[in-house]
PDB file of N, CA and C in Angstrom:
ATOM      1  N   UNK A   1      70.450   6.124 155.303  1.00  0.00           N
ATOM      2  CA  UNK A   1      71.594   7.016 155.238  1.00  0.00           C
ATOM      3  C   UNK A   1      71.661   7.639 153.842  1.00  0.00           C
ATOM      4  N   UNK A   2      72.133   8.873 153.555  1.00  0.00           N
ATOM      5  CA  UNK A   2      71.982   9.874 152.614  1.00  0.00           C
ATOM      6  C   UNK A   2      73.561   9.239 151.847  1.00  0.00           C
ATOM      7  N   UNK A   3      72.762   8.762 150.393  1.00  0.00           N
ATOM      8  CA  UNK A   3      73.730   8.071 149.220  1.00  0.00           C
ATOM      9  C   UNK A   3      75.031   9.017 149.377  1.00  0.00           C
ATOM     10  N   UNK A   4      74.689  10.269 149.559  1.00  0.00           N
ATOM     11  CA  UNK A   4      76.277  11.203 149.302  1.00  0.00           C
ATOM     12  C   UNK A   4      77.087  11.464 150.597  1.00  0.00           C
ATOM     13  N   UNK A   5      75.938  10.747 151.227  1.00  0.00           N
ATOM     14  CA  UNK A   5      77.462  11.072 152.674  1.00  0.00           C
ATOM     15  C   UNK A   5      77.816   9.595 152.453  1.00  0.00           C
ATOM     16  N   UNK A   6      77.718   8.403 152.319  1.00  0.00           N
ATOM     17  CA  UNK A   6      78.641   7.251 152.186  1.00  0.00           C
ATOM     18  C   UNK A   6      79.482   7.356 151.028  1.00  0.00           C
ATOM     19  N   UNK A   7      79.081   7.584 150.223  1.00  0.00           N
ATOM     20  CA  UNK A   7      80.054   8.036 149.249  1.00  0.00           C
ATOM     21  C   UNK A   7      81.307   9.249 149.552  1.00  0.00           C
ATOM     22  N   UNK A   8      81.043   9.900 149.984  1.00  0.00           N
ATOM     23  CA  UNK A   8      81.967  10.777 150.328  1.00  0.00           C
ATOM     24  C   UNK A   8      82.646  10.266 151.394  1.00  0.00           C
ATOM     25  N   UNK A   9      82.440   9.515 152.522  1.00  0.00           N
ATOM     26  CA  UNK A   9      83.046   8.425 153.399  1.00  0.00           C
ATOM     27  C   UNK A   9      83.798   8.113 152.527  1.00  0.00           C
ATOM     28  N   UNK A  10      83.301   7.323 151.603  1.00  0.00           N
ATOM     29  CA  UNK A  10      84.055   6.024 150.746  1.00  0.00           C
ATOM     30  C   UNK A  10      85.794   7.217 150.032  1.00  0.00           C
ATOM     31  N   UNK A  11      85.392   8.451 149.263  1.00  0.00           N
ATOM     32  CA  UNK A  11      85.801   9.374 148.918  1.00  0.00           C
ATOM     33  C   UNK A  11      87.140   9.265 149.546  1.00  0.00           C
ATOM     34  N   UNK A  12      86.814  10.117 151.329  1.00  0.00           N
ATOM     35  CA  UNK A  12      87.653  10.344 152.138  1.00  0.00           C
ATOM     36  C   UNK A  12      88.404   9.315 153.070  1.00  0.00           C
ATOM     37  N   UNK A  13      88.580   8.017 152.624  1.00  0.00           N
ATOM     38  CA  UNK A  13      89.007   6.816 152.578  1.00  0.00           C
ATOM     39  C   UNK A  13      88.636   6.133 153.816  1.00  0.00           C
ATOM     40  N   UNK A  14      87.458   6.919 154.431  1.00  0.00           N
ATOM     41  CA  UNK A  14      87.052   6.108 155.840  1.00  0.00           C
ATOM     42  C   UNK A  14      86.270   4.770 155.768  1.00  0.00           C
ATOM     43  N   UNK A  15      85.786   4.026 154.431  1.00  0.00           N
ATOM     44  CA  UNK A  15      85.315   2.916 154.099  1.00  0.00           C
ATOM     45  C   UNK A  15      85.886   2.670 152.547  1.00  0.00           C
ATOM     46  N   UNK A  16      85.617   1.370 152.711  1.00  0.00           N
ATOM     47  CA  UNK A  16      86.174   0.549 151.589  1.00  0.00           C
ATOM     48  C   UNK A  16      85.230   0.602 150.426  1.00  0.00           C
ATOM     49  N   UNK A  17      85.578   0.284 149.553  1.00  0.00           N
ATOM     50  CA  UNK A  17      84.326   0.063 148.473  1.00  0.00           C
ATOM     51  C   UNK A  17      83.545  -0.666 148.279  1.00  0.00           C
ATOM     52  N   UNK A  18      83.698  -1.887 149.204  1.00  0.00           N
ATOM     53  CA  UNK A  18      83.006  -3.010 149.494  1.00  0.00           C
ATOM     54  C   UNK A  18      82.066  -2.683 150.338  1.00  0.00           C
ATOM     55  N   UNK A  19      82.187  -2.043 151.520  1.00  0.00           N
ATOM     56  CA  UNK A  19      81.669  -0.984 152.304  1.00  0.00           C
ATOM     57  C   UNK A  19      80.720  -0.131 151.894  1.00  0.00           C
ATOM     58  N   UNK A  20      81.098   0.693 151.256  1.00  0.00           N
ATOM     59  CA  UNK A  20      80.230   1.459 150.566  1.00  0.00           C
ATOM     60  C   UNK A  20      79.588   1.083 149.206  1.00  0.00           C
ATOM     61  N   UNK A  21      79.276  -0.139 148.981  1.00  0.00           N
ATOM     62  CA  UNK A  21      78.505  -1.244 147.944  1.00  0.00           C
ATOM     63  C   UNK A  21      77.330  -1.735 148.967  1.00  0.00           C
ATOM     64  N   UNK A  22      77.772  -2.283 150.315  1.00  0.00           N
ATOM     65  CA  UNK A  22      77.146  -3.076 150.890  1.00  0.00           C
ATOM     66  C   UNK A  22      75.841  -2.398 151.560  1.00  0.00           C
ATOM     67  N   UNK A  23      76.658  -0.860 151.729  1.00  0.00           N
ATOM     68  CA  UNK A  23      75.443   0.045 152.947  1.00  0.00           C
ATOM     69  C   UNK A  23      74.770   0.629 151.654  1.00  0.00           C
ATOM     70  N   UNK A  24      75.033   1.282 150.491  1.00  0.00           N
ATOM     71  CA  UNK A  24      74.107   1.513 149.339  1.00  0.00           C
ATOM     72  C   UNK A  24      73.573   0.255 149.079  1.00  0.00           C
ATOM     73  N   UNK A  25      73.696  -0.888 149.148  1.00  0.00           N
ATOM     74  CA  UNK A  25      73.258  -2.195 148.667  1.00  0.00           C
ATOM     75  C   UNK A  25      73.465  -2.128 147.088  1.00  0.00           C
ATOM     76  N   UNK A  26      74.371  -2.456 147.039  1.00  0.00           N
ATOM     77  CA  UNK A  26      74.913  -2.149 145.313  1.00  0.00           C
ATOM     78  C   UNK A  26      75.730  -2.753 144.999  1.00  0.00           C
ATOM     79  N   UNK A  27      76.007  -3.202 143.918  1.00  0.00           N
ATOM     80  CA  UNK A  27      77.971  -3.221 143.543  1.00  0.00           C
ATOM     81  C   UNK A  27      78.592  -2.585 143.302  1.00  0.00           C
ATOM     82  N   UNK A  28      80.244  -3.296 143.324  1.00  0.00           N
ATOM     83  CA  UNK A  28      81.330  -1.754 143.202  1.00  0.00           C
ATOM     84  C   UNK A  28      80.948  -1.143 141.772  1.00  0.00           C
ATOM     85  N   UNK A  29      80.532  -2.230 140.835  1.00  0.00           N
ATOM     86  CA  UNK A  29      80.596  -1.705 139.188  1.00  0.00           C
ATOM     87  C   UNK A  29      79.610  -0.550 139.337  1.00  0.00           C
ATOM     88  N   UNK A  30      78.175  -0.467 139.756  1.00  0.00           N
ATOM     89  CA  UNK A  30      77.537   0.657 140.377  1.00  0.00           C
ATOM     90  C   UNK A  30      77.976   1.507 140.885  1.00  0.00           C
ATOM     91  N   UNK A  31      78.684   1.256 142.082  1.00  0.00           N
ATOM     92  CA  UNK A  31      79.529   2.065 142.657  1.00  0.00           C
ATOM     93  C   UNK A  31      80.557   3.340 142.184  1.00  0.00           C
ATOM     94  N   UNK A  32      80.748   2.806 141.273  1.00  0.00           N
ATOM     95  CA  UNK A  32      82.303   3.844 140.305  1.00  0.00           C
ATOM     96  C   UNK A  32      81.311   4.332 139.349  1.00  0.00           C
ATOM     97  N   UNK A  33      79.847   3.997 138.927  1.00  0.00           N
ATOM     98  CA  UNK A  33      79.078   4.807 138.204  1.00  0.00           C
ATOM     99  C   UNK A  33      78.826   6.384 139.101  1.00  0.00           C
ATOM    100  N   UNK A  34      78.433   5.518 140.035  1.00  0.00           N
ATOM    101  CA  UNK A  34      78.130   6.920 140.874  1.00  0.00           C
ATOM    102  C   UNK A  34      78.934   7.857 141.107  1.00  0.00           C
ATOM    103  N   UNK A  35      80.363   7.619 141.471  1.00  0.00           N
ATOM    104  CA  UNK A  35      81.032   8.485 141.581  1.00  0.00           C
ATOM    105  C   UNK A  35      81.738   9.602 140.768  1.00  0.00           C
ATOM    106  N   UNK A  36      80.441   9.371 139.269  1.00  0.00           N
ATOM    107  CA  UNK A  36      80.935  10.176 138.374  1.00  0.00           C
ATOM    108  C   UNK A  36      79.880  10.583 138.187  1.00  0.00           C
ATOM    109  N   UNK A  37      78.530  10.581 138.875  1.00  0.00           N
ATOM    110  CA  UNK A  37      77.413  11.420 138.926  1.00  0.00           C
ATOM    111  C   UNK A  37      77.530  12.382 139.570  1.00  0.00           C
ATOM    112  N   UNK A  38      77.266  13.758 139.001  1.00  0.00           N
ATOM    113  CA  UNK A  38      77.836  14.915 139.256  1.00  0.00           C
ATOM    114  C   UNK A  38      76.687  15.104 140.600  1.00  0.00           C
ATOM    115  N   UNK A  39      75.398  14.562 140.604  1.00  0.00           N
ATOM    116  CA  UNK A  39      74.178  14.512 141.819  1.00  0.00           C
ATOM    117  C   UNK A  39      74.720  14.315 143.319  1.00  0.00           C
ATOM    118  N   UNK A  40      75.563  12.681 142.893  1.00  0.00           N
ATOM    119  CA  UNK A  40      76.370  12.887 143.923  1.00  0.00           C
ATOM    120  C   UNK A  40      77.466  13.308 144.925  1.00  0.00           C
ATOM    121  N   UNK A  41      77.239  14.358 144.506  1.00  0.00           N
ATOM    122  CA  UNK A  41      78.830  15.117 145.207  1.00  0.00           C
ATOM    123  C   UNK A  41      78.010  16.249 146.175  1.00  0.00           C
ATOM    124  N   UNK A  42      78.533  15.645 147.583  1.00  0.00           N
ATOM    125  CA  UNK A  42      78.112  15.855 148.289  1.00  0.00           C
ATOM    126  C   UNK A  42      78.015  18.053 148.499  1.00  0.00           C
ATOM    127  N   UNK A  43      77.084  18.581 148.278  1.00  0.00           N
ATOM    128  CA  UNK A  43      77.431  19.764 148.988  1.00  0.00           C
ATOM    129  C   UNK A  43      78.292  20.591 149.557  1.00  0.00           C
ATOM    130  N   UNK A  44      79.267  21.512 148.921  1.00  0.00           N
ATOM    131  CA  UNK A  44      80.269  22.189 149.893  1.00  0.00           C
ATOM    132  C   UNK A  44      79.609  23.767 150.382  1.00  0.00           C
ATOM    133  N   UNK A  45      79.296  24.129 151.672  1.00  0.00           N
ATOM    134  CA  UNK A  45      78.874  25.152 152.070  1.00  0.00           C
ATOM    135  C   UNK A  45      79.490  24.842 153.836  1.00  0.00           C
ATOM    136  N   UNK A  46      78.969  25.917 154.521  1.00  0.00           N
ATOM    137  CA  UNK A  46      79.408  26.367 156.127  1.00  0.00           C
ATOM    138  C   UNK A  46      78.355  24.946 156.920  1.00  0.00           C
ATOM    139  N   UNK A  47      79.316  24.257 157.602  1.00  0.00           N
ATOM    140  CA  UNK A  47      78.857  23.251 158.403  1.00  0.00           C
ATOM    141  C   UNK A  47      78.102  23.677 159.774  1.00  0.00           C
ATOM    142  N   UNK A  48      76.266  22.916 160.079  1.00  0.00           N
ATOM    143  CA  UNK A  48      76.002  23.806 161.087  1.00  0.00           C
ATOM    144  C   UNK A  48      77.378  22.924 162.759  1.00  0.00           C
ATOM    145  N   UNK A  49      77.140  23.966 163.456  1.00  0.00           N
ATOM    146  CA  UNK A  49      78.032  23.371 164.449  1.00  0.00           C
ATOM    147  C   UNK A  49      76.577  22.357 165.968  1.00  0.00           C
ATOM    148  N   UNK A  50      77.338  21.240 166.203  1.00  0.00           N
ATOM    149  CA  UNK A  50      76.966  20.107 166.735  1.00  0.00           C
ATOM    150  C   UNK A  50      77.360  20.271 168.269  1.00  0.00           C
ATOM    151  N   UNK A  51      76.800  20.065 169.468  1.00  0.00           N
ATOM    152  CA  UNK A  51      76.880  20.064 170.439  1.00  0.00           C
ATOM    153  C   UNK A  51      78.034  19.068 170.968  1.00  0.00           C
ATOM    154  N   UNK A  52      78.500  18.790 171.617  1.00  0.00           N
ATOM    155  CA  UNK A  52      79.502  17.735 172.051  1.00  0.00           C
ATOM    156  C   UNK A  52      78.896  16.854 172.566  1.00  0.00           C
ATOM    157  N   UNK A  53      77.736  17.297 173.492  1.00  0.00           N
ATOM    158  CA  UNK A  53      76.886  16.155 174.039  1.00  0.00           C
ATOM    159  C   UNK A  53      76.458  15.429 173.233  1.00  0.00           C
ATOM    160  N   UNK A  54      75.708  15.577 172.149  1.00  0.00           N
ATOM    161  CA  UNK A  54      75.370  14.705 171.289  1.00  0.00           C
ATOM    162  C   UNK A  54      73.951  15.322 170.674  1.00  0.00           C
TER     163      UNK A  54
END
């Protein structure tokens, strides 16, 4: 899984930080490093659109 979409999960309060330590395999002290790495911030541009089926 792509480091900046769990982080941005973690961000948008859909996981915990423990959570998002465990699936990066990291600690939180790591954790709060990253979130001040400017690398990781996830992309803002036009989302492609997703089928419903799947």
């Amino acid at each position: 899984m792509d480091k900046r979409k769990v982080i941005s999960a973690y961000r948008r309060g859909f996981i915990t930080m423990q959570e998002c330590a465990q699936i990066l395999g990291t600690d939180s002290v790591q954790i709060l490093g990253m979130m001040n790495d400017p690398k990781m911030v996830e992309p803002i541009g036009p989302r492609q659109k997703q089928s419903a089926g799947g």
